[in-house]
PDB file of N, CA and C in Angstrom:
ATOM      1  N   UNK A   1     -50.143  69.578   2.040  1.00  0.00           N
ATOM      2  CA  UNK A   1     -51.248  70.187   2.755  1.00  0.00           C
ATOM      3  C   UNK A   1     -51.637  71.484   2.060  1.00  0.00           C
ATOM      4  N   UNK A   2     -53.135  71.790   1.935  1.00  0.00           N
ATOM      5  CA  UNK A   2     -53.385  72.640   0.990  1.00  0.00           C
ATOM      6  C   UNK A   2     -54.626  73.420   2.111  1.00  0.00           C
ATOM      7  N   UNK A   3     -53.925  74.532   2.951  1.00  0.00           N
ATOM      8  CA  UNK A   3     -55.348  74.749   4.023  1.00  0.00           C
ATOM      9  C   UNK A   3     -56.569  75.630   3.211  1.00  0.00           C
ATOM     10  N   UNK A   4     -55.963  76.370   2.152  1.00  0.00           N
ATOM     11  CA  UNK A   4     -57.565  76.769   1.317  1.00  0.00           C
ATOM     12  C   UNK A   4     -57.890  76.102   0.009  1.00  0.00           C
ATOM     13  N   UNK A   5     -57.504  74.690   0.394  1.00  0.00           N
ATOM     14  CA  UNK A   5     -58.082  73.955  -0.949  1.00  0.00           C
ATOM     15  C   UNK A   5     -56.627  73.962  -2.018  1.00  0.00           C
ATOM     16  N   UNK A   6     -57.183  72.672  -2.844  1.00  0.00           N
ATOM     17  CA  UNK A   6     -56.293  72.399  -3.877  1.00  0.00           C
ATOM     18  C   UNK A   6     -56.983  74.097  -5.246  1.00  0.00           C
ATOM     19  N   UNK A   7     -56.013  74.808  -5.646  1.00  0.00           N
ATOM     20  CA  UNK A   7     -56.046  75.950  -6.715  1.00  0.00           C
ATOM     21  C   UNK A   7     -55.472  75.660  -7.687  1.00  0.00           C
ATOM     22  N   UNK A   8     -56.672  75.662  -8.799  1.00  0.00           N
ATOM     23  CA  UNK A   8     -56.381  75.144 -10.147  1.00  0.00           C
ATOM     24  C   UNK A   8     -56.389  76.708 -10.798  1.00  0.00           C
ATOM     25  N   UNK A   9     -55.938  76.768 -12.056  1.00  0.00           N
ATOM     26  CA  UNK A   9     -55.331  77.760 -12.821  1.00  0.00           C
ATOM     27  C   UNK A   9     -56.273  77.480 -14.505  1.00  0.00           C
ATOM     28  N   UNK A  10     -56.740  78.773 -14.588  1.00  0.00           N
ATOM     29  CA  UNK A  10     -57.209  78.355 -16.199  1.00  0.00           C
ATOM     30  C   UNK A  10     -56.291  79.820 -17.013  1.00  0.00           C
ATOM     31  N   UNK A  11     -56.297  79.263 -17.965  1.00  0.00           N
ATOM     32  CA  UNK A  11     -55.526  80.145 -18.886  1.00  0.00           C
ATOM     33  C   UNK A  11     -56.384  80.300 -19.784  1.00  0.00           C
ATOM     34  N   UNK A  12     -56.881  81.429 -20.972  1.00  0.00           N
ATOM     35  CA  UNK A  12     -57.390  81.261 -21.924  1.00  0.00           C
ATOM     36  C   UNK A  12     -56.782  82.800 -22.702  1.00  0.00           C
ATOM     37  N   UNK A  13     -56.602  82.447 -24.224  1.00  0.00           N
ATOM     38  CA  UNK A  13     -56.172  83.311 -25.049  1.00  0.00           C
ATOM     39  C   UNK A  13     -57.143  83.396 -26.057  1.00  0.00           C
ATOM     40  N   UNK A  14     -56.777  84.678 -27.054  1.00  0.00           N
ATOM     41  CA  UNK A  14     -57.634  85.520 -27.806  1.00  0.00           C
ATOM     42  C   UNK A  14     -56.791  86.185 -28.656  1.00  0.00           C
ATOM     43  N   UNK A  15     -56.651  86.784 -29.809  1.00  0.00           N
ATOM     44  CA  UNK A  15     -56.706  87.964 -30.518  1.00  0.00           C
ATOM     45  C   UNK A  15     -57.239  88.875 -29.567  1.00  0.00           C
ATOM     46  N   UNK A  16     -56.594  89.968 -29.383  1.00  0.00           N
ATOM     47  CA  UNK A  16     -57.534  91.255 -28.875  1.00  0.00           C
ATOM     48  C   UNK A  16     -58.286  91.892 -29.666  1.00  0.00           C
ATOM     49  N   UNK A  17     -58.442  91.514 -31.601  1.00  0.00           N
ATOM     50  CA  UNK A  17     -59.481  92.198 -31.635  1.00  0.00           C
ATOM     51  C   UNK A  17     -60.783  91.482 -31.917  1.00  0.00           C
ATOM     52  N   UNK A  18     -61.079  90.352 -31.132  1.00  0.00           N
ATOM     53  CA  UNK A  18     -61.851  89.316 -30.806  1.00  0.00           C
ATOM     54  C   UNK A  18     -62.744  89.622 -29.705  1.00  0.00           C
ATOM     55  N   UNK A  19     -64.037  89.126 -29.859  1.00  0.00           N
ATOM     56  CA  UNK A  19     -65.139  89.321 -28.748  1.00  0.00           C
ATOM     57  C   UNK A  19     -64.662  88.236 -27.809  1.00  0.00           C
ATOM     58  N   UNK A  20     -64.852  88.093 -26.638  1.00  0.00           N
ATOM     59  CA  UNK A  20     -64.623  87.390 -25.332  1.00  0.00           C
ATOM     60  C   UNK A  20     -65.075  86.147 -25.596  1.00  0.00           C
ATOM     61  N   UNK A  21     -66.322  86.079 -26.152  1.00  0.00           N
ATOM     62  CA  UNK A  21     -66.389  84.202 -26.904  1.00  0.00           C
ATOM     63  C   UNK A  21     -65.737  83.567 -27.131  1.00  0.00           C
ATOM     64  N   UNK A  22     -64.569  84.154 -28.042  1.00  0.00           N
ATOM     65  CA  UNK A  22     -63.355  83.607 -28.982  1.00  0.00           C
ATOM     66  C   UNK A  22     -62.376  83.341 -27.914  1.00  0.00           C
ATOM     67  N   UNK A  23     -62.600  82.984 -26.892  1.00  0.00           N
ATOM     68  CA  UNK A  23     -61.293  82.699 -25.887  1.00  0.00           C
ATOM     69  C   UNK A  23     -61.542  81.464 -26.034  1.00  0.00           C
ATOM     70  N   UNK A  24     -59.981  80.874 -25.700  1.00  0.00           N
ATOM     71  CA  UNK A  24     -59.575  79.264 -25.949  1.00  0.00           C
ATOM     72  C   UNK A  24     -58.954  79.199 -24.891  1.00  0.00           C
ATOM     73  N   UNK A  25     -59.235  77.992 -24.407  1.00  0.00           N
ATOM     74  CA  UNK A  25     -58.631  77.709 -23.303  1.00  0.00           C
ATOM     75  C   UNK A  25     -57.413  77.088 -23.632  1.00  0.00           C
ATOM     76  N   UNK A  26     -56.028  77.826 -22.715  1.00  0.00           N
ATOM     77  CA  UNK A  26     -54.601  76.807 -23.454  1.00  0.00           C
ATOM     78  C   UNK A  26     -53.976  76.213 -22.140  1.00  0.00           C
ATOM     79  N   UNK A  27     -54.700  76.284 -20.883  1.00  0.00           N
ATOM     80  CA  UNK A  27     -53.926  75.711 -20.290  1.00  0.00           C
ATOM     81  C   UNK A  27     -55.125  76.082 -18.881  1.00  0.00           C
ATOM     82  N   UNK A  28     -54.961  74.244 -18.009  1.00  0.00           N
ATOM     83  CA  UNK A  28     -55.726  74.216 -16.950  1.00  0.00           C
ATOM     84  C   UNK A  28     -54.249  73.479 -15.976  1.00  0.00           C
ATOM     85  N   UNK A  29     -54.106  73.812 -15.194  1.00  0.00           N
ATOM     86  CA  UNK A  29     -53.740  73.113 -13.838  1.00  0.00           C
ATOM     87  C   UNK A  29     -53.526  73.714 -12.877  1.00  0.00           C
ATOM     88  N   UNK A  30     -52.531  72.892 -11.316  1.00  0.00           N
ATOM     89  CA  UNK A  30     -52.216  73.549 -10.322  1.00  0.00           C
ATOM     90  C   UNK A  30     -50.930  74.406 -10.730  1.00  0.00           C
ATOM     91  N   UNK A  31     -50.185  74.605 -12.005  1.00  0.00           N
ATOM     92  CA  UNK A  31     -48.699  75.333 -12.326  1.00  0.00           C
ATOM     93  C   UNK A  31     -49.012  76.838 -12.146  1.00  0.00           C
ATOM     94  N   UNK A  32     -48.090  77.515 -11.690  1.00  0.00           N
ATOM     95  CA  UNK A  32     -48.332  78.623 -11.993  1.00  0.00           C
ATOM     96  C   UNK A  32     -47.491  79.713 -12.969  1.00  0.00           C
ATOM     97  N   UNK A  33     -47.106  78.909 -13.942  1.00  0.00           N
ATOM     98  CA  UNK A  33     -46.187  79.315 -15.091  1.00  0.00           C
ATOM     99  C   UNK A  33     -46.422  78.594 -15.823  1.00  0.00           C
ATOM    100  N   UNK A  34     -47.332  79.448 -17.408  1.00  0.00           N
ATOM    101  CA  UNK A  34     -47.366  78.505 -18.566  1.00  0.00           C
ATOM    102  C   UNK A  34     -46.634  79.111 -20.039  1.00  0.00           C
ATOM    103  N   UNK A  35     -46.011  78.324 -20.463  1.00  0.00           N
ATOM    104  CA  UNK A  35     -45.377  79.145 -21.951  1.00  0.00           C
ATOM    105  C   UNK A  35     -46.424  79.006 -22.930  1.00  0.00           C
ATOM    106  N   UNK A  36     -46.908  80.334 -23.458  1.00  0.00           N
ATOM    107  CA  UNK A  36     -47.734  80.418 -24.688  1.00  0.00           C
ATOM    108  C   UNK A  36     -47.121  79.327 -25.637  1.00  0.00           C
ATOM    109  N   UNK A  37     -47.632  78.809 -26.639  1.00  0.00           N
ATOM    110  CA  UNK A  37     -46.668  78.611 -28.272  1.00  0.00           C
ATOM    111  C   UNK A  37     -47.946  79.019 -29.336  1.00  0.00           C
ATOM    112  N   UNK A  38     -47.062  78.925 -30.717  1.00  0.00           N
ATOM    113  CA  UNK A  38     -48.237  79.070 -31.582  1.00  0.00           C
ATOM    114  C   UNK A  38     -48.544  80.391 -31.756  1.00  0.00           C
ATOM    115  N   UNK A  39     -47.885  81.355 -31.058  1.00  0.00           N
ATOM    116  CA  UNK A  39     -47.981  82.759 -31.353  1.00  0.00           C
ATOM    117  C   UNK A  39     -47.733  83.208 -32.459  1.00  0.00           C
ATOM    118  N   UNK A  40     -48.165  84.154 -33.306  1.00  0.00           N
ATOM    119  CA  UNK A  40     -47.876  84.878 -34.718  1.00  0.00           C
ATOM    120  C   UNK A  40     -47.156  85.920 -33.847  1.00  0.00           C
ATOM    121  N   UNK A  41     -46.130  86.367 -34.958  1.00  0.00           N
ATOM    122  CA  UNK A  41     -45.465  87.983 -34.682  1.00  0.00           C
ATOM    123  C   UNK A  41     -46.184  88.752 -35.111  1.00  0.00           C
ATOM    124  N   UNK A  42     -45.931  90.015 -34.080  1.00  0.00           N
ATOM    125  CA  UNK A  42     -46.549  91.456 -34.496  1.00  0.00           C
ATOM    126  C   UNK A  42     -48.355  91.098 -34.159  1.00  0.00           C
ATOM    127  N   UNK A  43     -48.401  90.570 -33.627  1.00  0.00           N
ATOM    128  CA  UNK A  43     -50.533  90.390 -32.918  1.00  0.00           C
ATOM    129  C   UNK A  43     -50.260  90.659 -31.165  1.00  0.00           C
ATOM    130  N   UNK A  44     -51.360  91.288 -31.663  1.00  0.00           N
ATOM    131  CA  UNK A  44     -51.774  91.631 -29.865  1.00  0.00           C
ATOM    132  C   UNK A  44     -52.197  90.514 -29.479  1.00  0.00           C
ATOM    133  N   UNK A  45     -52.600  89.836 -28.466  1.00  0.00           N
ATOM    134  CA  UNK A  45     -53.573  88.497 -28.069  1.00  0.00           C
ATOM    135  C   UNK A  45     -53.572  89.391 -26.200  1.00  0.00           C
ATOM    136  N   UNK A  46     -54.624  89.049 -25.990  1.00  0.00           N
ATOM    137  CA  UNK A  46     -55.858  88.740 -24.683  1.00  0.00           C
ATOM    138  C   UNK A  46     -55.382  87.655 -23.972  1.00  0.00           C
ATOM    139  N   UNK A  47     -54.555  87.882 -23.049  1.00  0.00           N
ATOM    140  CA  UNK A  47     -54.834  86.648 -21.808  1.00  0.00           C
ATOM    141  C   UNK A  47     -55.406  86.757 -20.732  1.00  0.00           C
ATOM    142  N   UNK A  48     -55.950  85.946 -20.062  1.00  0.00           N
ATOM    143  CA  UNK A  48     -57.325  86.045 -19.222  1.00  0.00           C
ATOM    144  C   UNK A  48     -57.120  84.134 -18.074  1.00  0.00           C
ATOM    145  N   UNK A  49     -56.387  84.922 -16.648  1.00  0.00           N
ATOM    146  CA  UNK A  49     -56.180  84.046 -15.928  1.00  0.00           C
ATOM    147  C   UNK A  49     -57.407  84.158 -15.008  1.00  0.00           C
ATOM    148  N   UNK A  50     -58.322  82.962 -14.443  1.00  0.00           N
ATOM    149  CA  UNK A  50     -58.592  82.645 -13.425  1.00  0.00           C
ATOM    150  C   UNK A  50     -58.064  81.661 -12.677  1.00  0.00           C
ATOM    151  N   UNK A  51     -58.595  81.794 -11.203  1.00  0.00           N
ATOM    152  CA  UNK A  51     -58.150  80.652 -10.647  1.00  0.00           C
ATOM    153  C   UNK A  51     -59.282  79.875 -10.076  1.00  0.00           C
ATOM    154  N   UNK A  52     -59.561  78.542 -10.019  1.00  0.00           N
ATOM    155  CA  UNK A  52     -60.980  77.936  -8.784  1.00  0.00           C
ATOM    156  C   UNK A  52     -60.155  77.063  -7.682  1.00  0.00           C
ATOM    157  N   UNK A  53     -61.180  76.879  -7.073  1.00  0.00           N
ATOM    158  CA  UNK A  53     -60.781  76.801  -5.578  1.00  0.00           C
ATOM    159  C   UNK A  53     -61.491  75.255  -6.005  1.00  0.00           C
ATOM    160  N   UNK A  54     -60.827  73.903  -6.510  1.00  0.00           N
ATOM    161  CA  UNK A  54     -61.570  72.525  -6.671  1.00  0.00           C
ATOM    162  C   UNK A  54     -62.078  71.920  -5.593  1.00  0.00           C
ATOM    163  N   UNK A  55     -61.897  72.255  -4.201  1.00  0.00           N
ATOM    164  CA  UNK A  55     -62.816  71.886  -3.374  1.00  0.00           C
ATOM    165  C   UNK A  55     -64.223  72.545  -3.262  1.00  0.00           C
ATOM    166  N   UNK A  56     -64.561  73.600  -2.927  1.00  0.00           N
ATOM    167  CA  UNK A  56     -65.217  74.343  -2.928  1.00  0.00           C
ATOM    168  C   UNK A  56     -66.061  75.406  -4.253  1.00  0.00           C
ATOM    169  N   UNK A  57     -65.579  74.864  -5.294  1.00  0.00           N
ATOM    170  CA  UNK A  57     -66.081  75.285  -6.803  1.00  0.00           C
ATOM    171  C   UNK A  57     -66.207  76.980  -6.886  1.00  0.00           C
ATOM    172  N   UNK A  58     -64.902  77.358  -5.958  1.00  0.00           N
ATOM    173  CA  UNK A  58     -65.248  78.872  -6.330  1.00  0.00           C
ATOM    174  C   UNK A  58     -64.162  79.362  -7.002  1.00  0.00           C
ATOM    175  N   UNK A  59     -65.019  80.791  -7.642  1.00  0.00           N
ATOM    176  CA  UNK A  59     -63.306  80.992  -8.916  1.00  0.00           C
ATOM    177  C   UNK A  59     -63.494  82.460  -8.891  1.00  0.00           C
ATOM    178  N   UNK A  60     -62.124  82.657  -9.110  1.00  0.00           N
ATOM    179  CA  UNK A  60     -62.154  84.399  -8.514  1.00  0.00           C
ATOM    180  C   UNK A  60     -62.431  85.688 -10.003  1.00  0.00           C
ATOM    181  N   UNK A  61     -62.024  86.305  -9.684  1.00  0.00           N
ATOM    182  CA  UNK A  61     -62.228  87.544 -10.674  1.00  0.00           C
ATOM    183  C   UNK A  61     -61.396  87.295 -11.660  1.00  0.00           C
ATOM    184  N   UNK A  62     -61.918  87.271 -13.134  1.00  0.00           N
ATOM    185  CA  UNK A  62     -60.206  87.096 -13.853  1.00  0.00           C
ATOM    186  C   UNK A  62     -59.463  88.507 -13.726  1.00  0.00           C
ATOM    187  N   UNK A  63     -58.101  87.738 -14.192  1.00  0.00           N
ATOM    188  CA  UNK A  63     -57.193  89.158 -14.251  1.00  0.00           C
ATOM    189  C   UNK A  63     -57.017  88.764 -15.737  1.00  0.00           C
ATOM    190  N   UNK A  64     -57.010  89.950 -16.900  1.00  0.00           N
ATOM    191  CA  UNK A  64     -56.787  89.997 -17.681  1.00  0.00           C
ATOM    192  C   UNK A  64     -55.226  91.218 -18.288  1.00  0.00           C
ATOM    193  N   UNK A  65     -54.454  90.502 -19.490  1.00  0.00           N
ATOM    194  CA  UNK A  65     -53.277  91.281 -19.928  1.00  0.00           C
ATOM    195  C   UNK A  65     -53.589  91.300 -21.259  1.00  0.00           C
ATOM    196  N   UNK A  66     -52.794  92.367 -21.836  1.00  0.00           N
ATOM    197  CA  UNK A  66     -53.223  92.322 -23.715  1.00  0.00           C
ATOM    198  C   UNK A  66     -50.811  92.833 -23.912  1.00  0.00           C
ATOM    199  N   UNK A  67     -50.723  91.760 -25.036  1.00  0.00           N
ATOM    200  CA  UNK A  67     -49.757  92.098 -24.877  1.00  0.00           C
ATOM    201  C   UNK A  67     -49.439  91.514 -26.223  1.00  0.00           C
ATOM    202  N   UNK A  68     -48.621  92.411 -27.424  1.00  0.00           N
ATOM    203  CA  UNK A  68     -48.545  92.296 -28.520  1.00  0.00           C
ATOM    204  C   UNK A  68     -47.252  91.268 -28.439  1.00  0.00           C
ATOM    205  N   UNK A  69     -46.805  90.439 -29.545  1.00  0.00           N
ATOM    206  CA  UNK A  69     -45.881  89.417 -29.657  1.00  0.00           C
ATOM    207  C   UNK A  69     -44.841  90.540 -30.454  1.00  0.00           C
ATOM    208  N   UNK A  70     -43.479  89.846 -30.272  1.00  0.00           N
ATOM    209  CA  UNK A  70     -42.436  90.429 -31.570  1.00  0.00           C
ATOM    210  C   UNK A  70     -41.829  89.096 -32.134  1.00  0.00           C
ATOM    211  N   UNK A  71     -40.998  89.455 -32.735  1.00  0.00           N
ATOM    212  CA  UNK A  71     -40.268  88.537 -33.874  1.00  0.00           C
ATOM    213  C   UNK A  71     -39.343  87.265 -33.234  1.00  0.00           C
ATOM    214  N   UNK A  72     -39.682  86.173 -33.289  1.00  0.00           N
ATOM    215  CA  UNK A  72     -39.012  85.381 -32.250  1.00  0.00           C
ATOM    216  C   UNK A  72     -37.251  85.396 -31.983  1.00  0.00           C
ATOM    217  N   UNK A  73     -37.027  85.316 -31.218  1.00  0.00           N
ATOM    218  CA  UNK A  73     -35.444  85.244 -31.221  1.00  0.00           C
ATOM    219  C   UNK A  73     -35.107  86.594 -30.640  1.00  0.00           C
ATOM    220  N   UNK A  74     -36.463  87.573 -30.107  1.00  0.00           N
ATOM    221  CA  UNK A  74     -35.841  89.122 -29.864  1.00  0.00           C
ATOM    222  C   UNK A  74     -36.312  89.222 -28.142  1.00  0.00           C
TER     223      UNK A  74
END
């Protein structure tokens, strides 16, 4: 039972020193935990979550994070 609708999740990433165009979408569903991959070390990247409401086609404010990668294994 879902009383405000089934909530889907979009994910989309960037370079931060990229215009907002350059966002890719890496991940759509109802999860609310997604593991990046494909990350370079030492880059900032732009993530940019919304959520929509699939009954009702409404989607909220994104929340956006900028958060540089390190060296894997650290």
């Amino acid at each position: 039972m879902h009383p405000n609708g089934i909530i889907d999740y979009k994910l989309y990433k960037r370079l931060s020193k990229e215009d907002r165009q350059k966002d890719q979408l890496v991940y759509q569903g109802t999860d609310t935990s997604h593991v990046a991959a494909d990350l370079q070390e030492y880059v900032m990247y732009t993530f940019t979550v919304v959520s929509v409401n699939i009954g009702y086609g409404w989607e909220s404010k994104s929340v956006v994070v900028m958060e540089t990668t390190h060296p894997a294994g650290q």
